[in-house]
N, C-alpha and C. Protein backbone atom coordinates (compact mmCIF):
# COMPACT_ATOMS: atom_id res chain seq x y z
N UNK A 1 0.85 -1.16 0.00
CA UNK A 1 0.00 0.00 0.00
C UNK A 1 0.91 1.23 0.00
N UNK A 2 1.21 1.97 -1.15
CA UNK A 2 1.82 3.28 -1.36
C UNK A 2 2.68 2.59 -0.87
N UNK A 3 3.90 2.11 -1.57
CA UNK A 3 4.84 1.15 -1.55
C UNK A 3 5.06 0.75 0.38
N UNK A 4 4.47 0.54 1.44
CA UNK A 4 4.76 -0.26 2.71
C UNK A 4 4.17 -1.41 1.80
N UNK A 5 4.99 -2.72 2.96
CA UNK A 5 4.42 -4.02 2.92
C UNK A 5 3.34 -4.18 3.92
N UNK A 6 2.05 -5.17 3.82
CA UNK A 6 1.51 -5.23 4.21
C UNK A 6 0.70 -6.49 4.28
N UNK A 7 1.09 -7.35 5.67
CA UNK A 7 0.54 -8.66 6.05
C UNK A 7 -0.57 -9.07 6.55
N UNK A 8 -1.49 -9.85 6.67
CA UNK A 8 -2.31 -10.51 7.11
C UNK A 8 -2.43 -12.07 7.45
N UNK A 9 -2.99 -12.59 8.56
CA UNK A 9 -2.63 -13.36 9.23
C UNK A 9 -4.11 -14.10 9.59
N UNK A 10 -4.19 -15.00 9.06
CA UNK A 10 -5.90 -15.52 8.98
C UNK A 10 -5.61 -17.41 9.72
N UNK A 11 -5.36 -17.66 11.14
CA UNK A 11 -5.09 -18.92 11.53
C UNK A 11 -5.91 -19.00 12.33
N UNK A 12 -6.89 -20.34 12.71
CA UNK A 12 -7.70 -20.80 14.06
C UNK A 12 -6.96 -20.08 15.39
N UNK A 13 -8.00 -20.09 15.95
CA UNK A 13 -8.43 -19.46 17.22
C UNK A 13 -6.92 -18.12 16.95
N UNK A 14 -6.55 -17.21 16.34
CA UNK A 14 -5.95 -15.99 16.04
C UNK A 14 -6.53 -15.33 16.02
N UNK A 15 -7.30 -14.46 16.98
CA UNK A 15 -8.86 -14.18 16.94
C UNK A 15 -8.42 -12.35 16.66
N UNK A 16 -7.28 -11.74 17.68
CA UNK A 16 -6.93 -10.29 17.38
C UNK A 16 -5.62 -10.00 17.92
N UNK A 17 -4.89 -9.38 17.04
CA UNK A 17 -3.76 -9.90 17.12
C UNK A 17 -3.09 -8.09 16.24
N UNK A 18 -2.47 -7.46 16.26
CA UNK A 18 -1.64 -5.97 15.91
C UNK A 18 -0.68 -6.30 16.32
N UNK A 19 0.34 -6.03 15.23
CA UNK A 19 1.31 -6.09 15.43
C UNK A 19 2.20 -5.14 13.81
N UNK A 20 3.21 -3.85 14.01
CA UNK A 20 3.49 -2.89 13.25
C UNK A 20 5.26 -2.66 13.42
N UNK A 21 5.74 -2.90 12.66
CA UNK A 21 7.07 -2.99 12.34
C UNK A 21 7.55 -1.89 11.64
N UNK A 22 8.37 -1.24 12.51
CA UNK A 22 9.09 0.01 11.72
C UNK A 22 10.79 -0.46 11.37
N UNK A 23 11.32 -0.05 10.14
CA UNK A 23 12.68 -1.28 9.98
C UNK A 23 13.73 0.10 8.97
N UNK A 24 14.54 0.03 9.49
CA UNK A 24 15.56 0.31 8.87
C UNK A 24 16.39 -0.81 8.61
N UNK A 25 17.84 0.03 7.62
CA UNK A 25 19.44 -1.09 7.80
C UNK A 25 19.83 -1.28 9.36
N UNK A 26 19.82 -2.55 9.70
CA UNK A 26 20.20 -3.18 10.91
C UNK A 26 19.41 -2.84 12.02
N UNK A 27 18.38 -2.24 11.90
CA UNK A 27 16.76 -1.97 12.76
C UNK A 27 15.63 -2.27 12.83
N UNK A 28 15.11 -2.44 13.93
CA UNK A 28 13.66 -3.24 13.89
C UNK A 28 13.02 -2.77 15.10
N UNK A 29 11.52 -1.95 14.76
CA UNK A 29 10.94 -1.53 16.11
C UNK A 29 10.09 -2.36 16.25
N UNK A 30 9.23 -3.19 17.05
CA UNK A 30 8.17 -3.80 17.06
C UNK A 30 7.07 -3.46 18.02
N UNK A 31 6.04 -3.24 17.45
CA UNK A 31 4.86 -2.77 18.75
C UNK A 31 3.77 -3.62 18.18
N UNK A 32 3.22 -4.66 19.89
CA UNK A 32 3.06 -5.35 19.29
C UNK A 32 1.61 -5.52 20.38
N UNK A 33 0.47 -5.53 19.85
CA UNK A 33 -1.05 -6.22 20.64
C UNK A 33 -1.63 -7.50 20.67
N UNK A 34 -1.47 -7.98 21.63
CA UNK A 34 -2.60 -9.13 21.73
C UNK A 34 -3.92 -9.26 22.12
N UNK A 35 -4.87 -9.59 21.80
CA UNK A 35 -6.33 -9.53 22.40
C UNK A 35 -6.75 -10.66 22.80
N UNK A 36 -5.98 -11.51 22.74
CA UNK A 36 -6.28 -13.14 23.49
C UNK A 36 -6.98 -13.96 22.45
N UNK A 37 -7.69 -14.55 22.77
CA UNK A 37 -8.83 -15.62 21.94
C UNK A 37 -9.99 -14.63 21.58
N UNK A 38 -10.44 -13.63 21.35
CA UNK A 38 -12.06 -12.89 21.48
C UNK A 38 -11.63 -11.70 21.19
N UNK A 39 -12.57 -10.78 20.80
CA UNK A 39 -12.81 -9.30 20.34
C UNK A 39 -13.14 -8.85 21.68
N UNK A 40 -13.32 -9.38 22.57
CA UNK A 40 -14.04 -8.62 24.20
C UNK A 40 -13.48 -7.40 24.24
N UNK A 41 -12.35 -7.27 24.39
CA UNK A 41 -11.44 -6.31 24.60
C UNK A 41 -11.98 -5.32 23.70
N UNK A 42 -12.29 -4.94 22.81
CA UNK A 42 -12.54 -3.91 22.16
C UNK A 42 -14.16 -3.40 22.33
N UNK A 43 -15.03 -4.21 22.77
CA UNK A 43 -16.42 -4.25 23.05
C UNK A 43 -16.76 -2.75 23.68
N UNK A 44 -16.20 -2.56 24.46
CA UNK A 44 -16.85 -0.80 25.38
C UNK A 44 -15.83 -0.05 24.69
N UNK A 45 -15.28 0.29 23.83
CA UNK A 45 -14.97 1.05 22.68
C UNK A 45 -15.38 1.38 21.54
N UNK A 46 -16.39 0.37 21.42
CA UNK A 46 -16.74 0.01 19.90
C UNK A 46 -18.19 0.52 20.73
N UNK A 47 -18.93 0.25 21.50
CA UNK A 47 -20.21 0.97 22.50
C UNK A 47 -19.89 2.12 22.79
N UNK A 48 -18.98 2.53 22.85
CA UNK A 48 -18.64 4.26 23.15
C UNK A 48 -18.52 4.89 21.77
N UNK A 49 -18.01 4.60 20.95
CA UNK A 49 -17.93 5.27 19.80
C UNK A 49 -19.57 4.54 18.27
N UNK A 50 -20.14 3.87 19.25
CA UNK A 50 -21.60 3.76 18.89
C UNK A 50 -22.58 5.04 19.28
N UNK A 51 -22.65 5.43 20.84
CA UNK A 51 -23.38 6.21 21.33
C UNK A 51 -22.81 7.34 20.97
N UNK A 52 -21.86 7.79 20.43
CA UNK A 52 -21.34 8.83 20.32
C UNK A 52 -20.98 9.30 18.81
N UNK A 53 -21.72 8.59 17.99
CA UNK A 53 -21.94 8.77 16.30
C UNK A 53 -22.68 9.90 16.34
N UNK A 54 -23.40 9.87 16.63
CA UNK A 54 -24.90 11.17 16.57
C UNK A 54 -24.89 12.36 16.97
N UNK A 55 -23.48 12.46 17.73
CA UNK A 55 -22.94 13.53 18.53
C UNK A 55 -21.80 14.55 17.82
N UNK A 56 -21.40 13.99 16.33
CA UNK A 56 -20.30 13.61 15.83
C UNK A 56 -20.78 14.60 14.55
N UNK A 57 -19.65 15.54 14.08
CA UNK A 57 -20.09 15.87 12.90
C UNK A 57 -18.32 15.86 11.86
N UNK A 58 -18.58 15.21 10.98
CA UNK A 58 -17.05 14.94 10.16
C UNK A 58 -16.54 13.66 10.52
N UNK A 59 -14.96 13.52 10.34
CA UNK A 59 -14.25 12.55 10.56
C UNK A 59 -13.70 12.48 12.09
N UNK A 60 -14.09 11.74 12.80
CA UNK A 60 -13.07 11.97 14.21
C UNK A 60 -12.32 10.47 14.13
N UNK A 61 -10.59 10.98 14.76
CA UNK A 61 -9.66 10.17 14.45
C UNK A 61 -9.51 9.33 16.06
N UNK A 62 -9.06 8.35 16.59
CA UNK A 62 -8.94 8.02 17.55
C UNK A 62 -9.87 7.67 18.75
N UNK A 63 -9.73 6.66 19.58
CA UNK A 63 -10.95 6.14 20.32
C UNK A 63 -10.20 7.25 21.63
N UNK A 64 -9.07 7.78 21.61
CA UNK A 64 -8.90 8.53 22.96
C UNK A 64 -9.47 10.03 22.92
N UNK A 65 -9.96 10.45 21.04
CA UNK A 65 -10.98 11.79 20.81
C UNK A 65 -12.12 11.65 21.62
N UNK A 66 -12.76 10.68 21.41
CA UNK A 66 -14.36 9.96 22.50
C UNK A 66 -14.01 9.79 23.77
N UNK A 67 -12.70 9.01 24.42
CA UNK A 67 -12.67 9.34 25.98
C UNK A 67 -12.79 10.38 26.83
N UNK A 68 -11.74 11.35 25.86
CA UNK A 68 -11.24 12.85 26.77
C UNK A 68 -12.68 13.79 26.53
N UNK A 69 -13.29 13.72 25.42
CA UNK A 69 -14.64 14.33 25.24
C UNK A 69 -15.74 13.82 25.85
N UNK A 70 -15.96 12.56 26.38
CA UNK A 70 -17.21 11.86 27.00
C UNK A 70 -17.22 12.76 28.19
């Protein structure tokens, strides 16, 4: 995508899983999320930025725009 590489990772029970690699010559950053077996983890984020569509006018970037504003 606009020349980055870009992986995907589709295996049983790999349910949520981020992980973003920044790389130079002889460098490697890794930041890396696990969400276990389940989407749970994202559930009252994804309900906060539900109730808070209607409230919303344009593009808002980030689930921490909806925290600091709730």
């Amino acid at each position: 995508m606009a020349g980055v590489q870009i992986h995907s990772v589709r295996l049983p029970s790999y349910s949520v899983s981020t992980e973003v690699i920044f790389g130079n010559a002889d460098e490697r950053l890794h930041l890396r999320h696990e969400a276990g077996s389940s989407a749970s983890p994202y559930v009252a984020g994804t309900l906060l930025a539900i109730h808070q569509v209607t409230r919303r006018v344009g593009v808002t970037r980030g689930l921490d725009s909806l925290l600091f504003d709730h």
